[in-house]
Protein backbone atom coordinates (compact mmCIF):
# COMPACT_ATOMS: atom_id res chain seq x y z
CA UNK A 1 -3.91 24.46 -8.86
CA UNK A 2 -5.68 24.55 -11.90
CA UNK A 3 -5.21 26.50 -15.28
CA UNK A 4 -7.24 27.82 -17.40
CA UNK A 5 -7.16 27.71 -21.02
CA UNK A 6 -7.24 30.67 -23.36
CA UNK A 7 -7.32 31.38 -26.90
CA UNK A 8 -4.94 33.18 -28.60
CA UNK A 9 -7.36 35.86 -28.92
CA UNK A 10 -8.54 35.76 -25.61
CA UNK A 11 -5.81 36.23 -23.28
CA UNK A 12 -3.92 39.45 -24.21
CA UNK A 13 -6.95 40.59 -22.76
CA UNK A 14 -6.19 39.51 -19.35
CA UNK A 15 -3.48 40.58 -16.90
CA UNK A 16 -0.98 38.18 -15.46
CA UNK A 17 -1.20 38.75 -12.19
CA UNK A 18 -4.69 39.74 -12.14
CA UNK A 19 -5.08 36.11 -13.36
CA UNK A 20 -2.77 34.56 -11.11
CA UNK A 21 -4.90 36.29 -7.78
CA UNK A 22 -7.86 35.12 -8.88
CA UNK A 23 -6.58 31.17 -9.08
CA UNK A 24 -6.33 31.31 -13.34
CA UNK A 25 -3.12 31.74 -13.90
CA UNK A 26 -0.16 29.08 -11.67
CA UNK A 27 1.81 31.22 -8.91
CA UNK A 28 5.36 30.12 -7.34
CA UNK A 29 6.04 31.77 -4.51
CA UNK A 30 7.69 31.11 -1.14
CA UNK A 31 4.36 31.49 1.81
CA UNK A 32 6.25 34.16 3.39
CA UNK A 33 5.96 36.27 -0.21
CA UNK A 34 2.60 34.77 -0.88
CA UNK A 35 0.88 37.59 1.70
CA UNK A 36 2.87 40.26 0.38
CA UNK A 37 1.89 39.36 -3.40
CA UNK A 38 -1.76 39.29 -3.17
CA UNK A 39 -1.93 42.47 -0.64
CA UNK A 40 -0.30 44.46 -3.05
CA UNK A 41 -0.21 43.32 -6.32
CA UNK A 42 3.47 43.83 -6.78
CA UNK A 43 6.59 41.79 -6.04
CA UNK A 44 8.30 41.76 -2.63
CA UNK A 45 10.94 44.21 -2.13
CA UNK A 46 14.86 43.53 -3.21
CA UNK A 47 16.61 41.59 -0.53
CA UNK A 48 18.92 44.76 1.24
CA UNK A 49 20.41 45.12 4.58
CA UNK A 50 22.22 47.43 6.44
CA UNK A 51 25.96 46.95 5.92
CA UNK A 52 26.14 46.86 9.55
CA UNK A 53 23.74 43.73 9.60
CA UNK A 54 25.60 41.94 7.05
CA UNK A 55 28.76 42.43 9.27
CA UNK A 56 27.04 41.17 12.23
CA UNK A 57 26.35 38.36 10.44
CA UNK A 58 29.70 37.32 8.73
CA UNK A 59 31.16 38.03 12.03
CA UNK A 60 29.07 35.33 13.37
CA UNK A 61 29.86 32.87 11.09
CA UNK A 62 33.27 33.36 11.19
CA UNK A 63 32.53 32.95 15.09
CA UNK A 64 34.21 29.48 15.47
CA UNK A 65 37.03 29.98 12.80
CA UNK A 66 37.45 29.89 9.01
CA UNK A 67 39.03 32.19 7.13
CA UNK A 68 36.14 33.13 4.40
CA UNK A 69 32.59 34.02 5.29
CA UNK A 70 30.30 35.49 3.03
CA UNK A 71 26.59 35.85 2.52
CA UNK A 72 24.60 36.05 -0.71
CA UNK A 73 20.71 37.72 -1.14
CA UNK A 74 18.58 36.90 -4.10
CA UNK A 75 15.18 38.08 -5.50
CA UNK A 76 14.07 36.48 -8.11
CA UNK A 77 10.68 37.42 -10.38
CA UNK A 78 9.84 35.28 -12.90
CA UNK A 79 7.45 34.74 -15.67
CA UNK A 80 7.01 31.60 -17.82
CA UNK A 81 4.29 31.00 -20.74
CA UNK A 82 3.55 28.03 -23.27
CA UNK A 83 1.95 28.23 -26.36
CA UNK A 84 1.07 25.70 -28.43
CA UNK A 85 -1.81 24.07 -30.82
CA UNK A 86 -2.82 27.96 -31.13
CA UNK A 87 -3.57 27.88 -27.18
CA UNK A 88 -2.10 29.99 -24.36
CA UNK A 89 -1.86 26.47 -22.17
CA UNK A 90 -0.25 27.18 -18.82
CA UNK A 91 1.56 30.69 -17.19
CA UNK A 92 3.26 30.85 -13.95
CA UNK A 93 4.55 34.29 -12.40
CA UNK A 94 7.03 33.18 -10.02
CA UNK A 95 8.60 34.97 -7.22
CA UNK A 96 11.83 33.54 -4.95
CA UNK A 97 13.67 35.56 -2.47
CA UNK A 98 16.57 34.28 0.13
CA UNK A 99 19.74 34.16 1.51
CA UNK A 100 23.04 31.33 2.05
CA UNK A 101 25.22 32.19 3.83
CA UNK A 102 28.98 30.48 3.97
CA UNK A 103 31.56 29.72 5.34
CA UNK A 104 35.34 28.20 4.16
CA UNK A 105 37.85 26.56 6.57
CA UNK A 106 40.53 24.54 5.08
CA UNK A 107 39.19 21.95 2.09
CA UNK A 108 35.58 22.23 3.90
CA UNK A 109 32.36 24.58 3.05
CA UNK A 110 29.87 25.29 5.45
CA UNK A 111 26.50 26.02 3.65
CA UNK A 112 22.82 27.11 4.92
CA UNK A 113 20.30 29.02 3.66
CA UNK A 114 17.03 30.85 4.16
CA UNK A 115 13.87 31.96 2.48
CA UNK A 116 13.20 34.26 5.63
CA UNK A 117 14.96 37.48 4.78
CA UNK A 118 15.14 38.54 8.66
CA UNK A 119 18.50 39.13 10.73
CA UNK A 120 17.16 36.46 13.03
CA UNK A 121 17.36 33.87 10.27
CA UNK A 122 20.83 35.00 8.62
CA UNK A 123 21.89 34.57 11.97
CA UNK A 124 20.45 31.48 12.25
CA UNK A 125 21.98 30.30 9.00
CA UNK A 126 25.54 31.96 10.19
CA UNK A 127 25.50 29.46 13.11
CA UNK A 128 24.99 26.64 11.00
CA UNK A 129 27.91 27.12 8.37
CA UNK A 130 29.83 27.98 11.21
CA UNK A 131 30.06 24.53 12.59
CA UNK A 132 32.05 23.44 9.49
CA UNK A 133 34.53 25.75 10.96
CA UNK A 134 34.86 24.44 14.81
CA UNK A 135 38.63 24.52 16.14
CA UNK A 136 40.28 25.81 13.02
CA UNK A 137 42.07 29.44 13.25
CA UNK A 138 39.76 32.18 12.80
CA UNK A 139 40.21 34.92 10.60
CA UNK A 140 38.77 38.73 11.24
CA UNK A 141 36.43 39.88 9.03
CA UNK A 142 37.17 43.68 7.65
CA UNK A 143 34.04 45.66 7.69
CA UNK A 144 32.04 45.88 4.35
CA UNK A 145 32.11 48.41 1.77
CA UNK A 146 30.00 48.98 -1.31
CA UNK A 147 31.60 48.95 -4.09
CA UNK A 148 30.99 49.82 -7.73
CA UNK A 149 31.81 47.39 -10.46
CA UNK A 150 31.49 47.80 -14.69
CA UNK A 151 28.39 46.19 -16.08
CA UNK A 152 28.49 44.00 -18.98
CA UNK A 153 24.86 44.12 -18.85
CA UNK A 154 22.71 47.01 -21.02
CA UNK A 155 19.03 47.23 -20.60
CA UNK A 156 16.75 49.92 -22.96
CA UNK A 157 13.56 48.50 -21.67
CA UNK A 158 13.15 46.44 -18.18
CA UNK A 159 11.00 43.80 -18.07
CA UNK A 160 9.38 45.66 -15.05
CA UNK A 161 8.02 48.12 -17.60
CA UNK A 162 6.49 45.76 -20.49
CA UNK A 163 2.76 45.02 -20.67
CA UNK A 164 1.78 41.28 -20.27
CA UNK A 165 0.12 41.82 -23.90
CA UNK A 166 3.71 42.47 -25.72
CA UNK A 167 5.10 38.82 -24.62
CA UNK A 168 1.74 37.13 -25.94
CA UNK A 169 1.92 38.81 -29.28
CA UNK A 170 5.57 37.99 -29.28
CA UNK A 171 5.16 34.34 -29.07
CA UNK A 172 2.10 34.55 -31.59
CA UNK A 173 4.34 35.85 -34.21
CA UNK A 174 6.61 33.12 -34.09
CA UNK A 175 4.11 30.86 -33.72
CA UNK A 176 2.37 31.49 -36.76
CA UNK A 177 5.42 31.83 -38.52
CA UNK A 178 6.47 28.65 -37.66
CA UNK A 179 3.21 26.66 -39.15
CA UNK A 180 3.74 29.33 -42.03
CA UNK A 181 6.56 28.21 -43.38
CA UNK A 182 5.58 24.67 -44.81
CA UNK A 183 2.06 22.57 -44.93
CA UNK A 184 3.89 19.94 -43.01
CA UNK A 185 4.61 21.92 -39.90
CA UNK A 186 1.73 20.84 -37.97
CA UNK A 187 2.31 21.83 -34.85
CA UNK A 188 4.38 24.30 -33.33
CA UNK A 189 5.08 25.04 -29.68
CA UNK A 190 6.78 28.46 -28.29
CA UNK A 191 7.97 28.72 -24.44
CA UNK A 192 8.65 32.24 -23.18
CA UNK A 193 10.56 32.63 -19.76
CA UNK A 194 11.67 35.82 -18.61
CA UNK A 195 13.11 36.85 -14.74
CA UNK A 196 14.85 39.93 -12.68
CA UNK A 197 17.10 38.14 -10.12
CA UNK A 198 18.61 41.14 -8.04
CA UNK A 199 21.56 39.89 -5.98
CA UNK A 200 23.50 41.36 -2.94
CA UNK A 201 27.01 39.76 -2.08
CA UNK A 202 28.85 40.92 1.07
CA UNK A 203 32.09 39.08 2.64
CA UNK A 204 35.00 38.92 5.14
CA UNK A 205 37.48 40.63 2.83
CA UNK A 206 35.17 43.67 2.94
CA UNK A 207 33.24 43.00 -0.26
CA UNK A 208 29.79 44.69 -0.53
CA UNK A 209 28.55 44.31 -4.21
CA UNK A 210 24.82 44.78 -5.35
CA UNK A 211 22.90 44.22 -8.75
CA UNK A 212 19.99 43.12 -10.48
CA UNK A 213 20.25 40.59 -13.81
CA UNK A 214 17.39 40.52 -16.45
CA UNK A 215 17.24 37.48 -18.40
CA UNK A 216 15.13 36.11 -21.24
CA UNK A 217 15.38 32.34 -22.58
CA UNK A 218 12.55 31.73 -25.63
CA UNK A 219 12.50 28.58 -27.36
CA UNK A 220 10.81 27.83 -30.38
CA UNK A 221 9.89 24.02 -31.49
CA UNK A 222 7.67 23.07 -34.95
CA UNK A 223 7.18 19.38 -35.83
CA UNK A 224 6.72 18.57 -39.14
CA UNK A 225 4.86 14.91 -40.24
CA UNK A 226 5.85 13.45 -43.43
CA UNK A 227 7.24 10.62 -45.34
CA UNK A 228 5.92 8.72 -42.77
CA UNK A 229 8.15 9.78 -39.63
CA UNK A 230 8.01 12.73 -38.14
CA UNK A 231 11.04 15.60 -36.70
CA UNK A 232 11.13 18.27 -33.97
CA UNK A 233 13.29 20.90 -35.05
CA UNK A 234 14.44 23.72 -32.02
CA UNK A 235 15.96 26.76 -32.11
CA UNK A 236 16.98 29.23 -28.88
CA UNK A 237 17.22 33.02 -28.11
CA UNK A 238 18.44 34.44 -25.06
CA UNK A 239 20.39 37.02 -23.57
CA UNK A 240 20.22 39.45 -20.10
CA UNK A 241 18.78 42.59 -21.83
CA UNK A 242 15.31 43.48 -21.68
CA UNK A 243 12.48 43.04 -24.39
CA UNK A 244 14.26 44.81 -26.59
CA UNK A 245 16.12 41.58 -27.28
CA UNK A 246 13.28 40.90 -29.88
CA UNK A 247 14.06 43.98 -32.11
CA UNK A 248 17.62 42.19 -32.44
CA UNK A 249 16.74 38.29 -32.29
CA UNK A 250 13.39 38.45 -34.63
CA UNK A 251 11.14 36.07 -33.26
CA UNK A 252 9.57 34.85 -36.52
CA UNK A 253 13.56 34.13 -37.99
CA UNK A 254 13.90 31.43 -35.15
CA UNK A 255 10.52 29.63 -35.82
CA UNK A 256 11.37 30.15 -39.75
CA UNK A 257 14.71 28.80 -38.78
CA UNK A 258 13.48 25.63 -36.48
CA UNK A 259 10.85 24.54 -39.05
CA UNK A 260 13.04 24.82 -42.02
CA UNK A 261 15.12 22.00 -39.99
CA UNK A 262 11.51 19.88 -38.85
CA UNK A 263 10.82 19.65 -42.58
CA UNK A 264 14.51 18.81 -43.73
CA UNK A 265 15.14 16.10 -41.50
CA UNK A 266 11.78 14.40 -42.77
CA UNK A 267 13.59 13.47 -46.31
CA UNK A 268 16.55 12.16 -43.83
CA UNK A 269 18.60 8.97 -44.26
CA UNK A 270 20.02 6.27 -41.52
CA UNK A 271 23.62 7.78 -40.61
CA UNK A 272 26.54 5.75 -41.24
CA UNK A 273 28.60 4.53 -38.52
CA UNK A 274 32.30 4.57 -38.65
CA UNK A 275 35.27 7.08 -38.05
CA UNK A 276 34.80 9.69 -40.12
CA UNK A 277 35.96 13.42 -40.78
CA UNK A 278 33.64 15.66 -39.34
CA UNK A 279 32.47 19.60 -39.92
CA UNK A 280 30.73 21.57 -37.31
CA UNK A 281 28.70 24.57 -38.28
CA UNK A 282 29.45 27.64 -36.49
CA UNK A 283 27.02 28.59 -33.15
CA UNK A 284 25.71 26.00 -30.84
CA UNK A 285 28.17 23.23 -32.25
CA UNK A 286 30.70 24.64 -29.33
CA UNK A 287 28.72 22.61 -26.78
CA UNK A 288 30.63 19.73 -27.62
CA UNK A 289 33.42 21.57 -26.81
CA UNK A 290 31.96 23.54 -23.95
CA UNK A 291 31.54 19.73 -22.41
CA UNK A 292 34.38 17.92 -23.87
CA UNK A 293 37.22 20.33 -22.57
CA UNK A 294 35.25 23.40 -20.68
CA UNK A 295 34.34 20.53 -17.83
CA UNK A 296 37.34 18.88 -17.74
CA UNK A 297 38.75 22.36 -17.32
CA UNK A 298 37.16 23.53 -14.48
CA UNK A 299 39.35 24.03 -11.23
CA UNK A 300 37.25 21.86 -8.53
CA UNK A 301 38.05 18.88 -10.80
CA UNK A 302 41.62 19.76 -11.08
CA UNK A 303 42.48 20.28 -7.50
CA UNK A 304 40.85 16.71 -6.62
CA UNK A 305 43.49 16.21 -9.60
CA UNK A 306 40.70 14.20 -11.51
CA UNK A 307 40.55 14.18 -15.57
CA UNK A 308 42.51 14.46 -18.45
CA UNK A 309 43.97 17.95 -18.01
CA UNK A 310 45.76 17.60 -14.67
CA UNK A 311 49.13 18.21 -14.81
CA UNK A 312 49.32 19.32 -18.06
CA UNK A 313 49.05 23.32 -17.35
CA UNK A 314 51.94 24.95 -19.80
CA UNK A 315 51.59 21.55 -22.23
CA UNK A 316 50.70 21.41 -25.64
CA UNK A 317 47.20 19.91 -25.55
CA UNK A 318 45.62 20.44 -28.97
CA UNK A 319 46.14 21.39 -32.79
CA UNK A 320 48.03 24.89 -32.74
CA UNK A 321 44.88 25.70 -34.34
CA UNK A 322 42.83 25.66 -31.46
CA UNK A 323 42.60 28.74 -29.13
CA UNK A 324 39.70 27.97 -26.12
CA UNK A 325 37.99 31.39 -24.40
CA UNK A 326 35.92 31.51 -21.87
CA UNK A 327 34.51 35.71 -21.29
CA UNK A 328 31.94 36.60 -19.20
CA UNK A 329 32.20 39.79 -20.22
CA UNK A 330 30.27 39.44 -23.88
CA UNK A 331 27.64 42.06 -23.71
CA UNK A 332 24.25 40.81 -22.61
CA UNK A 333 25.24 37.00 -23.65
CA UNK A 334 23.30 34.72 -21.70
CA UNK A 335 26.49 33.08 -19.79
CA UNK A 336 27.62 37.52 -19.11
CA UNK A 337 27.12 38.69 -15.60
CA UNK A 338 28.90 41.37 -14.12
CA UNK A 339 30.42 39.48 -11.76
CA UNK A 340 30.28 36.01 -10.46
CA UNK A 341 27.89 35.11 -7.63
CA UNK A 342 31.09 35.55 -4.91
CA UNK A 343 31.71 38.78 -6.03
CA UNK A 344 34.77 38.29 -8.26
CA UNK A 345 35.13 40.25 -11.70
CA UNK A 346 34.35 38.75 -15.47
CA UNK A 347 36.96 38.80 -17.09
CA UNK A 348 38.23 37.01 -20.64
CA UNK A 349 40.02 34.05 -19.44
CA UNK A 350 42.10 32.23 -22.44
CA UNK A 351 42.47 28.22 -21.68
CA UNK A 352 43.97 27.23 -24.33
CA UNK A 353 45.89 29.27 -26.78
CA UNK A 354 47.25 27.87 -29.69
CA UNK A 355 47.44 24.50 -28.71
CA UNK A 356 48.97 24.83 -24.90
CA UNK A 357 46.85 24.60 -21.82
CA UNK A 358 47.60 28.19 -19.95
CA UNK A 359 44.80 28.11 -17.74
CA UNK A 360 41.82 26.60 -15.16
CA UNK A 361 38.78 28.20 -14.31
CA UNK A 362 38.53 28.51 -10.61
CA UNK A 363 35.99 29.73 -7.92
CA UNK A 364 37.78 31.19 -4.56
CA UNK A 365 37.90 27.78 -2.63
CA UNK A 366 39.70 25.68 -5.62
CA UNK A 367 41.85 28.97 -6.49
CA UNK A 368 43.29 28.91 -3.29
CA UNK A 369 43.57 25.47 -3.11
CA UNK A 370 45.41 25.24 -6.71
CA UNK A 371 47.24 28.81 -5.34
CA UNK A 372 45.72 30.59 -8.51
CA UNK A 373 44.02 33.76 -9.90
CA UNK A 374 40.48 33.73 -9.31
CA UNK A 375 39.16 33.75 -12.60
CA UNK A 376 35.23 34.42 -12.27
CA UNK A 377 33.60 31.22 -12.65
CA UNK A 378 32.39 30.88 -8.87
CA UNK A 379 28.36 29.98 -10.32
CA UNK A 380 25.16 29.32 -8.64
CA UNK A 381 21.54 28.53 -9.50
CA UNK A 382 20.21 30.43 -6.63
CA UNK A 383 20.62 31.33 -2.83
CA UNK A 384 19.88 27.33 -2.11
CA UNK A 385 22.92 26.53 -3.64
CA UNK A 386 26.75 27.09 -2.60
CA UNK A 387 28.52 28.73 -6.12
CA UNK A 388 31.21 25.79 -7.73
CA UNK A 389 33.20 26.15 -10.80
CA UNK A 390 31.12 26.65 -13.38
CA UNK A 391 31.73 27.97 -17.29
CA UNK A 392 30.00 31.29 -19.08
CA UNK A 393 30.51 32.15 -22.40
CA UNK A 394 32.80 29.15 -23.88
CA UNK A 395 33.92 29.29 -27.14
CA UNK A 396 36.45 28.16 -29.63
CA UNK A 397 38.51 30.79 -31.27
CA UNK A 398 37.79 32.14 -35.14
CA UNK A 399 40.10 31.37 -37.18
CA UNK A 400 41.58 32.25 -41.03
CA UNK A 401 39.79 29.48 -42.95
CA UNK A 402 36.54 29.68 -44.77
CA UNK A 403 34.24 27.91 -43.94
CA UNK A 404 33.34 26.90 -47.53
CA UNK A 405 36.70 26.23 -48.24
CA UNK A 406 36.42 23.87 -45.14
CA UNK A 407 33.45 22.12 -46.77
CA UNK A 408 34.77 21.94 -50.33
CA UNK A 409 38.10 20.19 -48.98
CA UNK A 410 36.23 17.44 -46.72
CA UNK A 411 35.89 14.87 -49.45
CA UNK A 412 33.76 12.36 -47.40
CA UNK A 413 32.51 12.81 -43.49
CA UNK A 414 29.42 14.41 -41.64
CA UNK A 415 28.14 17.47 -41.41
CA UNK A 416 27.00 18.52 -38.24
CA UNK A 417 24.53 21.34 -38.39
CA UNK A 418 23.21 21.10 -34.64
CA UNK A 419 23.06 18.98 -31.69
CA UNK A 420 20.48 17.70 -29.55
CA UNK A 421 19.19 18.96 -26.20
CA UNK A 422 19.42 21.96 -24.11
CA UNK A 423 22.74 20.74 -23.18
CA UNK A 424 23.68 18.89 -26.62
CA UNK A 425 25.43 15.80 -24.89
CA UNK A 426 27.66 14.61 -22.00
CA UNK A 427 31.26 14.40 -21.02
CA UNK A 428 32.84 12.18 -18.01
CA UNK A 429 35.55 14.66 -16.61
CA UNK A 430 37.42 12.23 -15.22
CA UNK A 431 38.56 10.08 -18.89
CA UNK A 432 37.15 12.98 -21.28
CA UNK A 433 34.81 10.53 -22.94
CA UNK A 434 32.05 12.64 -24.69
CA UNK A 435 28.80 11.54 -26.59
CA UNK A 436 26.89 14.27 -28.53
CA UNK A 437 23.17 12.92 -30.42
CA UNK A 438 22.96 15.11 -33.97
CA UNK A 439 19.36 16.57 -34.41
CA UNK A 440 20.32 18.02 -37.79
CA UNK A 441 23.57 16.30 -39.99
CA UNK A 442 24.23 15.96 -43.38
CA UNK A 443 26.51 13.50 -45.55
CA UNK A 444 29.62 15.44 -47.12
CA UNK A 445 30.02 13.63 -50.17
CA UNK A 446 32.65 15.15 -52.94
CA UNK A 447 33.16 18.39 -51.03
CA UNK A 448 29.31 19.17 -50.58
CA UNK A 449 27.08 18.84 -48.47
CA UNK A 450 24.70 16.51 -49.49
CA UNK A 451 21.59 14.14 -48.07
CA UNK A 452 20.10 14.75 -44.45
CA UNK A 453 20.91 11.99 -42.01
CA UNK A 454 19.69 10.65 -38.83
CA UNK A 455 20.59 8.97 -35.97
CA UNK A 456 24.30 10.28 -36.33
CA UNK A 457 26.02 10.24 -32.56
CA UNK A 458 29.62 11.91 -32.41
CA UNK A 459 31.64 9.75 -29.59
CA UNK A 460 35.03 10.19 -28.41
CA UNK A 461 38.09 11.32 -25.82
CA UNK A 462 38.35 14.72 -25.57
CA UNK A 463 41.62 15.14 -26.36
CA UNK A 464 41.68 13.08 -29.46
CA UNK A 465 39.31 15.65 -30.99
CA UNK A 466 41.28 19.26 -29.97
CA UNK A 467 44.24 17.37 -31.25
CA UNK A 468 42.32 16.29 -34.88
CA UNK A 469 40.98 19.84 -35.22
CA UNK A 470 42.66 20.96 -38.77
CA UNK A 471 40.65 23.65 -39.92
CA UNK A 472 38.94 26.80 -37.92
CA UNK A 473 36.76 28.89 -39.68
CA UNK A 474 36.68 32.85 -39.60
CA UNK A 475 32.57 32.66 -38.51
CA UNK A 476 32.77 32.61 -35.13
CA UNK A 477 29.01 32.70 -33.60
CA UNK A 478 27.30 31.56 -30.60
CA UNK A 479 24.13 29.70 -28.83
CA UNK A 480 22.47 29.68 -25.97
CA UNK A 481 22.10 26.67 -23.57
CA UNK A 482 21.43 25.66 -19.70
CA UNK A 483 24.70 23.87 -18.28
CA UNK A 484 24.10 20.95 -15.36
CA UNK A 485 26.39 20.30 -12.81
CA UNK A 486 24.09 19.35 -9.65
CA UNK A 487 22.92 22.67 -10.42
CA UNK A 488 21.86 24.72 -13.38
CA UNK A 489 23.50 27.78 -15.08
CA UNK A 490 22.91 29.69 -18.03
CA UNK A 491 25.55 29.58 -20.47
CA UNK A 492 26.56 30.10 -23.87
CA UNK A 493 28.65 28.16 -26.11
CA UNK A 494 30.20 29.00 -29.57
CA UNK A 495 32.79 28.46 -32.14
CA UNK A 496 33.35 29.06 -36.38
CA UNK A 497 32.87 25.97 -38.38
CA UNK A 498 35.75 23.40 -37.71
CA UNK A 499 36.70 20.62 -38.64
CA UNK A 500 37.80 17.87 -36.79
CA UNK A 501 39.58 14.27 -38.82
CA UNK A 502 38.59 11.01 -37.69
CA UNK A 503 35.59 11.20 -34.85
CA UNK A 504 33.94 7.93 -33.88
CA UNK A 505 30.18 8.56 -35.71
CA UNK A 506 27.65 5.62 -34.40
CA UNK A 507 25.18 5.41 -36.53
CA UNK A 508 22.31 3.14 -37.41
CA UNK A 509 24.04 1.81 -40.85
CA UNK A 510 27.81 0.56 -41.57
CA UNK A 511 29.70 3.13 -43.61
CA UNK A 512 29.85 2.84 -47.33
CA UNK A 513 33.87 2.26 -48.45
């Protein structure tokens, strides 16, 4: 299909899905919504059965044994819109509705799924799992029951309700404030994605659960051109609330914010390489240890007792300085749902506290298998995917320092102001070897923070740098980022400024003595 491009000017004029019936505008939909769409206008229906359907159907997929079925509905909405060089250049309004259904016996999951929401195909799907199942003891399902759960989740205006016009003009104000901010900012580019994914979760143990999760991700990017080179700054917003998100998170403080950084790192040196002292500013910096230790952490590693942390549950680990969280239960972060996607409450769930490992994450299969609390982390991308262990809100605990105090005490290191990436690096799980690319770091020279660098990388073992963490500022904050594990999740990642002695920094130029 082809777009069609609009001027700024020109499309606030025009309705999404008006657009996207006539053939201007992309549409992603399943065929089996694509009637439904253009007949009405509107999205499909939410994906609800009967309760006695959804027993009919766990029954049968607990048919040849097992002792967990479950199944899992999603419908999705989406919209997603890129601006940049001043033009509207591609939207898609996307729509995704279907079902998985599973089933657990022993070590093994049974997984199939549908994008036809009938009780033919859930039964259809039910016979599949079930063959994981064949032989093994069979366990009675107990008839479903809805049930009502908290909700970490507030919402003052849906997403349903907002014109098409209000996200344009959204991204045109950061836009422009973006190319605002400094003659070398020449370009700027801002990518709005919003989405209502309603979910329905019934299984064996009688579980009936039913919600419906509003998210927003908008990223802002400026490059500036100078000196000759040239920098792409980024910064992120996100959260599950509704539009109102932009009253909160202004929209023209994250472009002022990501140029500031595209016309910094223009004046920016070649990074030393060496082992140095390094300080992290407080927010997104916790991806390194969202991936350094949050991975390593999670339960389906530990109960194929691979990585760094097995065995080591009621061990000092790290600096008593370092306390690890990870809390789905924030309010509206982007890693907060009310529950998991197998039903299981968000809760706060401290790893590490004070030093000593006191805890895995877990889904149901690698909690039972590790004979342990669930703890809420059972994650998945959609209804194509089976949930596995996955992290939410991960975040190092604030401490009593300040964080200039931090700074003025560093005599010589690196700075770290952000990292690169929607994801910011990579760890291995099984050795805890990390590497994390800098997009924005800074020489500390004499206490200060001093010239912009480039090309820093922070490498190292994971629990080399929990153990050299010596300082933990009192400014805890947070950012927002996509997590992949064979399958995406939204997640957020945090910590105060720390600082951590003697990292491994490559860099392009040796270290002055």
């Amino acid at each position: 299909m082809t777009n069609k491009f609009f001027s700024v000017d020109d499309i606030p004029r025009r309705r999404f899905l008006e657009l996207g019936i006539k053939g201007g505008i992309a549409l992603a939909a399943a065929p089996s919504l694509m009637s439904c769409l253009k007949r009405t206008g509107e999205a499909p229906p939410s994906a609800k059965f009967p309760l006695a359907d959804l027993n009919k159907v766990i029954q049968r997929a607990l048919s040849k044994g097992g002792e967990f079925g479950e199944v899992y509905l999603e419908n999705r909405v989406s919209r997603s819109v890129l601006l940049e060089e001043g033009k509207f250049k591609s939207a898609v309004y996307g729509i995704s509705r279907g079902a998985g259904v599973r089933v657990i016996s022993g070590d093994k999951t049974g997984y199939a799924y549908t994008d036809d929401l009938s009780v033919e195909s859930l039964l259809r799907a039910a016979d599949v799992a079930s063959y994981v199942a064949r032989g093994s003891k069979a366990v009675a399902p107990v008839d479903i029951k809805e049930e009502k759960r908290p909700s970490f989740v507030a919402v003052k205006v849906p997403l349903q309700t907002v014109a098409d016009e209000k996200r344009l003009e959204i991204m045109k104000r950061a836009h422009d404030a973006a190319l605002a901010h400094d003659p070398k900012v020449k370009m700027a580019s801002i990518d709005y994605y919003d989405e209502v994914r309603g979910r329905v979760l019934a299984n064996s143990e009688g579980l009936y659960l039913e919600d419906e999760l509003p998210l927003i991700f908008f990223i802002v990017q400026a490059l500036a051109v100078g000196n000759d080179t040239s920098h792409m700054g980024r910064e992120r917003l996100s959260r599950h609330a509704g539009i109102e998100m932009f009253d909160d998170l202004k929209p023209e403080d994250a472009a002022r914010t990501c140029a500031r950084e595209a016309v910094t790192m223009l004046e920016a040196k070649d990074a030393p390489a060496g082992k140095m002292d390094v300080v992290m500013q407080n927010g997104w910096g916790g991806v390194l240890v969202h991936e350094a230790v949050g991975h390593p952490l999670e339960g389906d590693n530990i109960s194929r007792e691979t990585g760094v942390f097995v065995g080591k549950l009621g061990k000092p680990v790290a600096t008593p300085k370092f306390t690890m969280v990870d809390d789905g239960t924030l309010p509206c972060y982007r890693g907060t749902t009310d529950y998991d996607d197998e039903g299981t409450q968000m809760k706060r769930n401290v790893l590490i506290q004070e030093g000593t490992l006191v805890k895995y994450m877990t889904d149901i299969l690698s909690a039972k298998q590790l004979k342990m609390e669930r703890t809420g982390n059972g994650r998945r991308e959609s209804f194509r995917y089976m949930p596995i262990v996955r992290m939410t809100n991960t975040f190092i605990e604030k401490g009593t320092d300040k964080p200039g105090d931090i700074l003025a005490s560093t005599p010589s290191g690196i700075y770290v102001q952000s990292l690169s990436g929607l994801s910011g690096g990579s760890v291995n799980p099984t050795d805890g070897v990390f590497n994390f690319t800098c997009r924005e770091a800074y020489l500390i020279e004499n206490g200060q923070k001093t010239v912009p660098v480039k090309g820093a990388t922070l490498i190292g073992n994971c629990l080399d740098v929990i153990k050299g963490v010596d300082a933990v500022g009192d400014d805890l904050d947070f950012g927002p980022g996509i997590c992949g594990k064979g399958q995406a999740a939204e997640v957020t990642a945090g910590q105060p400024t720390v600082r951590i002695r003697g990292i491994n920094v490559g860099g392009s130029r040796a270290r002055r003595s």
